[in-house]
Protein backbone atom coordinates (compact mmCIF):
# COMPACT_ATOMS: atom_id res chain seq x y z
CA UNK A 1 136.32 33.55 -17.10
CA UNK A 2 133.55 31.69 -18.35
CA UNK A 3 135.11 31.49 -22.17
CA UNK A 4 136.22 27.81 -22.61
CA UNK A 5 135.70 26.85 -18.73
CA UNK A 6 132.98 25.16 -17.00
CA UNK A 7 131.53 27.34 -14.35
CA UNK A 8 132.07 24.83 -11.61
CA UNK A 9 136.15 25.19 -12.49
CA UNK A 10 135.65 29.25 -12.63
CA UNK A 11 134.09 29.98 -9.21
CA UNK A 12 137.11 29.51 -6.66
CA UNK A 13 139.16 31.83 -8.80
CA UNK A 14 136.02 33.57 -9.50
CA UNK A 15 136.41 34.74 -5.84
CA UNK A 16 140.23 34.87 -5.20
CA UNK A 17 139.87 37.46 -8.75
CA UNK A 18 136.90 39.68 -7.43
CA UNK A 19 139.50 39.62 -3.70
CA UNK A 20 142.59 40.81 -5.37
CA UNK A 21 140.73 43.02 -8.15
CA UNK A 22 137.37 44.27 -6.35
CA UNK A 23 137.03 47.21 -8.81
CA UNK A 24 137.61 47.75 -12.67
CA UNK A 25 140.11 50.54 -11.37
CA UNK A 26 141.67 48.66 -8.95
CA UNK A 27 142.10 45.95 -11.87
CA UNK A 28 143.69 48.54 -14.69
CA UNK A 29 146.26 49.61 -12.13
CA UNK A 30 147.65 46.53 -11.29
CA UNK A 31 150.78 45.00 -12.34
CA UNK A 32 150.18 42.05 -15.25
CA UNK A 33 152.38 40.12 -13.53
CA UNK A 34 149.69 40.10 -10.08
CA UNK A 35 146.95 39.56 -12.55
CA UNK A 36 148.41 36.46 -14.38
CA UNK A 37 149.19 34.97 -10.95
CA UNK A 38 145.96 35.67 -9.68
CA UNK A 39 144.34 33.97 -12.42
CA UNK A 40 147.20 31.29 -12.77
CA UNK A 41 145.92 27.51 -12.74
CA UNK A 42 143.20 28.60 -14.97
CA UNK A 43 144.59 27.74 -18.62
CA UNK A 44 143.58 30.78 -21.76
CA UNK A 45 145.70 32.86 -20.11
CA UNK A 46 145.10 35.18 -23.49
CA UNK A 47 142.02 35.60 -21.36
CA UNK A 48 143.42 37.50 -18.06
CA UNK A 49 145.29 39.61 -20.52
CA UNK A 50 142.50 40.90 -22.13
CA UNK A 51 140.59 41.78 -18.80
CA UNK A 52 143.52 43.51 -17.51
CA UNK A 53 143.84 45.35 -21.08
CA UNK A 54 139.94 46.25 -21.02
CA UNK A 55 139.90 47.68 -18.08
CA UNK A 56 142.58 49.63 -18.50
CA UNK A 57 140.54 50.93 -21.67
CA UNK A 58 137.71 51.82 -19.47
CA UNK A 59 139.57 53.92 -17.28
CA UNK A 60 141.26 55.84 -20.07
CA UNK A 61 138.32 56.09 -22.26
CA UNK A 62 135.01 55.75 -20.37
CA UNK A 63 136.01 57.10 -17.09
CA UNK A 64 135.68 53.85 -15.51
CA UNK A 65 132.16 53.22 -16.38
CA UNK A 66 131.32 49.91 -18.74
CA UNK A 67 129.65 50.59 -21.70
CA UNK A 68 126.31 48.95 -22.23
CA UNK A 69 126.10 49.26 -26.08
CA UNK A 70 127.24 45.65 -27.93
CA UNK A 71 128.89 47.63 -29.94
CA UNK A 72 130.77 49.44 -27.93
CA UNK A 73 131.70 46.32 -25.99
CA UNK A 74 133.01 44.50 -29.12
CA UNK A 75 136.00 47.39 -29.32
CA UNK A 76 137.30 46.00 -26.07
CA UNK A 77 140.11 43.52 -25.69
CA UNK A 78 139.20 40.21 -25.87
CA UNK A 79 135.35 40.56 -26.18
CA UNK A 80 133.62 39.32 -29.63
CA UNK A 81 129.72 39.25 -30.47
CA UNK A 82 128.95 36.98 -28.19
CA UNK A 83 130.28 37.89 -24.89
CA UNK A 84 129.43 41.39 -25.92
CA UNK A 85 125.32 40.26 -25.93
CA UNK A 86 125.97 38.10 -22.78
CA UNK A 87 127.20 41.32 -20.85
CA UNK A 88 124.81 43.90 -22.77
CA UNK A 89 121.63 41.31 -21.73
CA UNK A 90 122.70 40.38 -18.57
CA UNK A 91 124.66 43.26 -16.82
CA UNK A 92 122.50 45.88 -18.82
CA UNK A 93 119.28 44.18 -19.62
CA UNK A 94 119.34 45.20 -23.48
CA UNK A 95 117.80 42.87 -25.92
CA UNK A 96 121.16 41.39 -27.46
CA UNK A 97 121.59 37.88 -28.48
CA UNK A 98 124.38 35.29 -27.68
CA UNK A 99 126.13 32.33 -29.44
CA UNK A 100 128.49 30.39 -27.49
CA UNK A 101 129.01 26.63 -27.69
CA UNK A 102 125.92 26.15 -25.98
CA UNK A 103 123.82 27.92 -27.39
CA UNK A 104 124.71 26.74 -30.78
CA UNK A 105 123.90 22.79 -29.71
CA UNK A 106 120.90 24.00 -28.21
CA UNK A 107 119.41 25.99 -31.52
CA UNK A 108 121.16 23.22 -33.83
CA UNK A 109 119.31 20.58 -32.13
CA UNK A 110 116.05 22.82 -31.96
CA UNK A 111 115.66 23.58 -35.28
CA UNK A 112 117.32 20.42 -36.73
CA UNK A 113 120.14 21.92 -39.12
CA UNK A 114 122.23 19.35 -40.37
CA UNK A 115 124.81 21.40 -41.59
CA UNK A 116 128.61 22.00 -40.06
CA UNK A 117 128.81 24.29 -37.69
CA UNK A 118 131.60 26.88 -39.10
CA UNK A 119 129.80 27.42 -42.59
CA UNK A 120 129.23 31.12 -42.60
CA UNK A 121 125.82 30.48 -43.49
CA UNK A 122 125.13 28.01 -40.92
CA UNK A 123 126.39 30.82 -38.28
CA UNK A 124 124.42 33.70 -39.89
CA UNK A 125 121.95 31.52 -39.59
CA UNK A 126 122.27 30.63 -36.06
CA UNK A 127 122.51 34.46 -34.76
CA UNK A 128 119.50 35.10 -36.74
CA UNK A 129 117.43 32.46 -34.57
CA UNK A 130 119.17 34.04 -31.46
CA UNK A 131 117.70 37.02 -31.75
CA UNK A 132 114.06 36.27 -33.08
CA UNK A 133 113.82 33.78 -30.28
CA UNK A 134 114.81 36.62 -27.86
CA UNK A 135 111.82 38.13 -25.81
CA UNK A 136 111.27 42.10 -26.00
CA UNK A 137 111.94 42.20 -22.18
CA UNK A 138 114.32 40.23 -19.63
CA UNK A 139 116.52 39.13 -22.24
CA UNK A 140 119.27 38.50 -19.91
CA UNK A 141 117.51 35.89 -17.84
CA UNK A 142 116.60 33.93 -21.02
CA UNK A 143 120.10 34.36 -22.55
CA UNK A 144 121.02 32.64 -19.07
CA UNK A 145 118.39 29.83 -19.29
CA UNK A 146 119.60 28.98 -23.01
CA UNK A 147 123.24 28.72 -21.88
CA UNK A 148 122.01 26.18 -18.82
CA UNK A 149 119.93 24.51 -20.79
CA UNK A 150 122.77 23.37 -23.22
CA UNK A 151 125.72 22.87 -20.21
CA UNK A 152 123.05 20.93 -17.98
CA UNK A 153 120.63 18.88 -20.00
CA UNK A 154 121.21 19.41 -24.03
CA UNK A 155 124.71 18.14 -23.42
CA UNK A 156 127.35 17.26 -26.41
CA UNK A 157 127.04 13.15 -26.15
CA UNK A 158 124.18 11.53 -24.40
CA UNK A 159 121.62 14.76 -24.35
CA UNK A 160 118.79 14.43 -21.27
CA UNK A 161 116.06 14.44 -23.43
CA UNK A 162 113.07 13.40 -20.75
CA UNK A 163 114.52 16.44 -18.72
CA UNK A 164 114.59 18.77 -21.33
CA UNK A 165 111.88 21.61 -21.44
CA UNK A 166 111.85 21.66 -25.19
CA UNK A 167 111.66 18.17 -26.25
CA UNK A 168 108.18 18.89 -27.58
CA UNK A 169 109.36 21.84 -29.79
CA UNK A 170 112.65 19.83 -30.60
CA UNK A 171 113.25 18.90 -34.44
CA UNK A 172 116.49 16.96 -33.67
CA UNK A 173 114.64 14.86 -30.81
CA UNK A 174 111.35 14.19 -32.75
CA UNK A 175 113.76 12.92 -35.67
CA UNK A 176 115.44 10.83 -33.39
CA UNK A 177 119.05 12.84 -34.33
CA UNK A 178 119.69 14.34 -31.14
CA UNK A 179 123.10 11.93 -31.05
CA UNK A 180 123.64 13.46 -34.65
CA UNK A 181 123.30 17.29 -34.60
CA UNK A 182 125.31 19.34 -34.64
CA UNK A 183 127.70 18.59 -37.48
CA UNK A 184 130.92 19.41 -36.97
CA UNK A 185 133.28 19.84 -39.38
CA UNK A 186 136.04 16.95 -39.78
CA UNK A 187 139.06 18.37 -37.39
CA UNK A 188 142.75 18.82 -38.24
CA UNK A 189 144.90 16.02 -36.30
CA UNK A 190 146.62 18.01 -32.95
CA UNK A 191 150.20 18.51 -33.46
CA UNK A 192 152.63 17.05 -30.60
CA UNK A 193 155.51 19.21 -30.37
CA UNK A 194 158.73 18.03 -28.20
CA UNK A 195 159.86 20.39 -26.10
CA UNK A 196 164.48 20.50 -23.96
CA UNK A 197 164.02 22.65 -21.29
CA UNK A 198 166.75 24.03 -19.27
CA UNK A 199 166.47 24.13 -15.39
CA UNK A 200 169.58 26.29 -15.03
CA UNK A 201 170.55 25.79 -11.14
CA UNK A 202 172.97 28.78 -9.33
CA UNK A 203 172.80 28.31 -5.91
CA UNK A 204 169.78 29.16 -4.51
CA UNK A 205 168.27 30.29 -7.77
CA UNK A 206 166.93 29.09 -10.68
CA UNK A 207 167.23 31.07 -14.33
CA UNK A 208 164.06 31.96 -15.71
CA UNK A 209 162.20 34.94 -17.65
CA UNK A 210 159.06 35.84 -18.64
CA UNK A 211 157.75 34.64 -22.19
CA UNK A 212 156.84 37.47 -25.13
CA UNK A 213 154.07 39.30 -24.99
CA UNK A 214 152.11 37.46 -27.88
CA UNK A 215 151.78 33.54 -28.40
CA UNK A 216 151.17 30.79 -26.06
CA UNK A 217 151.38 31.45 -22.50
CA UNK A 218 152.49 34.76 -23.12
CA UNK A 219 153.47 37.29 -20.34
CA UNK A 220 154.25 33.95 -17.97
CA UNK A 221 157.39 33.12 -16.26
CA UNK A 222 159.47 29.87 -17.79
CA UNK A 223 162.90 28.68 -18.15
CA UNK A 224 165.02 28.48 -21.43
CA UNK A 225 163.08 26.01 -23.83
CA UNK A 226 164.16 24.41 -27.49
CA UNK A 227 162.31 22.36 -29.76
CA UNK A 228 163.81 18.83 -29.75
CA UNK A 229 163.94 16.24 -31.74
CA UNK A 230 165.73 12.40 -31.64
CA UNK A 231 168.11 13.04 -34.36
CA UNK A 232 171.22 14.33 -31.67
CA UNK A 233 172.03 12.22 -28.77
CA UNK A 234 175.19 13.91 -27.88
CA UNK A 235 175.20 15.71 -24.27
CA UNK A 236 178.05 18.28 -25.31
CA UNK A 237 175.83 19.28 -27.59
CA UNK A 238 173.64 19.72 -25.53
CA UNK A 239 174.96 21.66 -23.33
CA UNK A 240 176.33 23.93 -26.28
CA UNK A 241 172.62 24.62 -27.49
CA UNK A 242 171.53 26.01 -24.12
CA UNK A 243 174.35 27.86 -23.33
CA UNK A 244 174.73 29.57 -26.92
CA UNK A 245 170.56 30.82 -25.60
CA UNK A 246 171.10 31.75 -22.18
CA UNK A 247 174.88 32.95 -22.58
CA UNK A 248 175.97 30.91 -19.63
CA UNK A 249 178.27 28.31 -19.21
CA UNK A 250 176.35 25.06 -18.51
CA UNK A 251 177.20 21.52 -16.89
CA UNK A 252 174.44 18.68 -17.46
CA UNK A 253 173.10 17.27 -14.03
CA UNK A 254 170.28 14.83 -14.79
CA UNK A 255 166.81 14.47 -17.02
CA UNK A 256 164.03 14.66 -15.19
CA UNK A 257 160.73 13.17 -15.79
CA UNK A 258 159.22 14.66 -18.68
CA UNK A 259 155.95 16.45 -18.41
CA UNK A 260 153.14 16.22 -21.05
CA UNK A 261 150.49 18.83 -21.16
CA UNK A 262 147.77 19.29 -23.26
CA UNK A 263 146.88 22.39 -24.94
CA UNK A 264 143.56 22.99 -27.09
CA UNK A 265 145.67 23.20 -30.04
CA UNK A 266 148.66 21.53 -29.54
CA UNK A 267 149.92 18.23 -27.16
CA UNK A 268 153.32 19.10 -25.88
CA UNK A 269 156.09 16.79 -24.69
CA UNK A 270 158.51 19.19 -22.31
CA UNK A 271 161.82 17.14 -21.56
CA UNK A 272 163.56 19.27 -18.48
CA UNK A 273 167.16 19.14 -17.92
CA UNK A 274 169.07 20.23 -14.90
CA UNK A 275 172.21 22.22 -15.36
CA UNK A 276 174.20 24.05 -12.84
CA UNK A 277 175.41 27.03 -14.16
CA UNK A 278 179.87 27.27 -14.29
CA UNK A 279 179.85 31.07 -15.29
CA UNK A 280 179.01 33.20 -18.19
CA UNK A 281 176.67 36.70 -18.43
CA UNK A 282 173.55 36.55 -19.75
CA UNK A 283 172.25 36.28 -23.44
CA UNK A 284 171.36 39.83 -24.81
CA UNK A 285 168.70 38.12 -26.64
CA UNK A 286 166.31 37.66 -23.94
CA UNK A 287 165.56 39.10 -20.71
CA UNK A 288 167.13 36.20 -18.44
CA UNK A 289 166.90 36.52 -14.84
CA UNK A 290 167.95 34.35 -11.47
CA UNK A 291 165.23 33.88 -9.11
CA UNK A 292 165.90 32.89 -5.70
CA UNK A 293 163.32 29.93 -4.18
CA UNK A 294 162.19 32.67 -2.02
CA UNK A 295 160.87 34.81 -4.86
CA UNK A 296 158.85 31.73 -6.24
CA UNK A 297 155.17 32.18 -5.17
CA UNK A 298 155.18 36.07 -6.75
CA UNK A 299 155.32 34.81 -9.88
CA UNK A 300 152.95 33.90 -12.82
CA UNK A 301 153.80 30.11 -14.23
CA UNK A 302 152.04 27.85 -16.19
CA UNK A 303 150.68 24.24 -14.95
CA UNK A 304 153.74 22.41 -16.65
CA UNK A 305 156.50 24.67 -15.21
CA UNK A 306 154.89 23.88 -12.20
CA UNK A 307 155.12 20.64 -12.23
CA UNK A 308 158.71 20.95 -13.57
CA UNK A 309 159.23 22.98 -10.81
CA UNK A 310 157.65 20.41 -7.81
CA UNK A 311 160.13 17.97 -9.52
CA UNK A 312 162.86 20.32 -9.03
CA UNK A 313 161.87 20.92 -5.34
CA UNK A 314 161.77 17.36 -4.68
CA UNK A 315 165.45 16.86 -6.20
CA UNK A 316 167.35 19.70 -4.30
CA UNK A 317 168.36 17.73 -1.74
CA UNK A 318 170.28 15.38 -4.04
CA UNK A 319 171.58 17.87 -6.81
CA UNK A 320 173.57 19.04 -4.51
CA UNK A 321 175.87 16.40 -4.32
CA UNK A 322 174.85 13.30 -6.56
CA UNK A 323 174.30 13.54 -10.18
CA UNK A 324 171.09 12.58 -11.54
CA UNK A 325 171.04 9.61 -14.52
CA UNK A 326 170.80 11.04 -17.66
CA UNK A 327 167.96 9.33 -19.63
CA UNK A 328 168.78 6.57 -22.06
CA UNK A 329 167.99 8.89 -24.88
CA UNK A 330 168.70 12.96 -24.88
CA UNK A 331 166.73 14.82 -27.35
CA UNK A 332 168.44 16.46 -30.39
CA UNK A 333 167.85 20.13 -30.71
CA UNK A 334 167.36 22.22 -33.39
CA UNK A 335 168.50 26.34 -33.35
CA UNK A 336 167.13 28.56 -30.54
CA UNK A 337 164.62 30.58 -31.57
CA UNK A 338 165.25 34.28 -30.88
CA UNK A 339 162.76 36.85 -30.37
């Protein structure tokens, strides 16, 4: 849980996790669906997935009992070199080094290297220091202390320097280029992606399905999206594109207020439409379903379908029998994408 999340954001679903999935057993038996909605809220949702997958691997292969080779630890799901040392030192108290974000700013700024970060040298490098600097016993609790030391007081911008136990053995701080190291490599510029979705309303349900197993936000529930763009304003076809990917025969109620989200790769712009549904079957291209309001809180959704969702909440009392205004402009789509 720790990968990409502060610990202070990890410890209430920390708990709710270790409630609903006490044991590793427990954990491989249980549906993905209750383990993405356990850990929903979270973001990385690549990340429950690969829990749920590893445990299931230590059931089948180890009996239920974690390894406590790095090696062995690096075959499962979701686990690289890194989290492999972290649970080999800490869980197991083997002498195995660790390189996460931290720890990289930490030894960067150490040792002064005023290189970028993702040259394969500069890494080999950096996982060479890791382990010489380890110490032949309680490796875990120092693997611990490194990782604190760079999320407390050697922090990205505006490092505690005074605070820091190091500063005397610091190259960066005695050269005065704590602000400086590390070097990162110039980034690529985040794409923004426009996204029409389609709130498909049928009485008391709403049609939705879960996403594919691979890609963003995979295994969560959603409702029929298409990439948009401004080059169609036209609400027939509009209508047309969603109903040629859901199969069902649409009328347009209302825009609602889009919702932007921000991804670690990728800004997205999500533009939901409400429809009520006039008939049809369902598309044999994905697995459409209607869920009633009821069913709601058993499923796994991502932050911006909730939020599509609350908006959809707070409309039902209106879509019922006043139209919602359409937005002055409608987003052109281009054609579904079919799995």
């Amino acid at each position: 849980m720790l990968q990409q999340t502060q610990v202070t954001t990890v410890i209430p679903y920390y708990k709710r996790f270790l409630s609903s999935f006490p044991t590793v057993k427990v954990l491989a038996q249980a549906s993905l669906q209750k383990v993405l909605k356990s850990w929903e809220g979270m973001g990385y949702y690549h990340r429950a997935r690969n829990l749920h997958q590893a445990a299931q691997v230590v059931i089948e292969k180890w009996r239920g009992k974690t390894p406590s080779d790095p090696k062995l630890l690096e075959t499962l799901p979701g686990i690289g070199r890194s989290t492999a040392g972290a649970i080999a030192s800490i869980a197991f108290g083997k002498r195995a080094p660790i390189l996460d974000g931290n720890v990289r700013r930490v030894l960067c700024r150490l040792f002064a290297i005023r290189e970028g970060l993702r040259l394969p040298h500069v890494q080999e490098r950096l996982w060479k220091l890791s382990e010489e600097l380890l110490p032949i016993r309680r490796a875990g609790p120092f693997n611990q202390a490194l990782m604190e030391l760079g999320a407390t007081v050697c922090l990205p911008q505006r490092p505690m320097c005074l605070l820091c136990p190091l500063r005397d053995q610091c190259e960066a701080q005695r050269l005065g280029l704590q602000d400086q190291i590390p070097i990162r490599s110039s980034t690529r510029p985040i794409p923004h992606h426009r996204i029409a979705v389609g709130i498909i309303l049928k009485g008391r349900s709403l049609l939705m399905g879960p996403r594919p197993d691979r890609g963003l936000l995979a295994g969560l529930w959603g409702f029929p999206e298409i990439p948009a763009s401004k080059t169609t304003q036209d609400k027939q076809a509009l209508c047309q594109a969603f109903s040629d990917w859901t199969g069902f025969e649409l009328d347009l109620v209302g825009l609602l207020k889009p919702v932007i989200h921000v991804y670690s790769h990728r800004h997205v712009t999500y533009l939901p439409y409400l429809f009520r549904c006039q008939g049809g079957t369902p598309s044999r291209y994905y697995p459409w379903q209607w869920v009633r309001w009821s069913q709601l809180p058993s499923y796994p959704f991502s932050v911006a379908t909730r939020r599509m969702l609350d908006q959809v909440k707070a409309q039902r009392p209106s879509t019922s029998t006043e139209p919602l205004p359409l937005a002055a402009e409608s987003p052109g789509l281009y054609r579904p994408y079919l799995p």
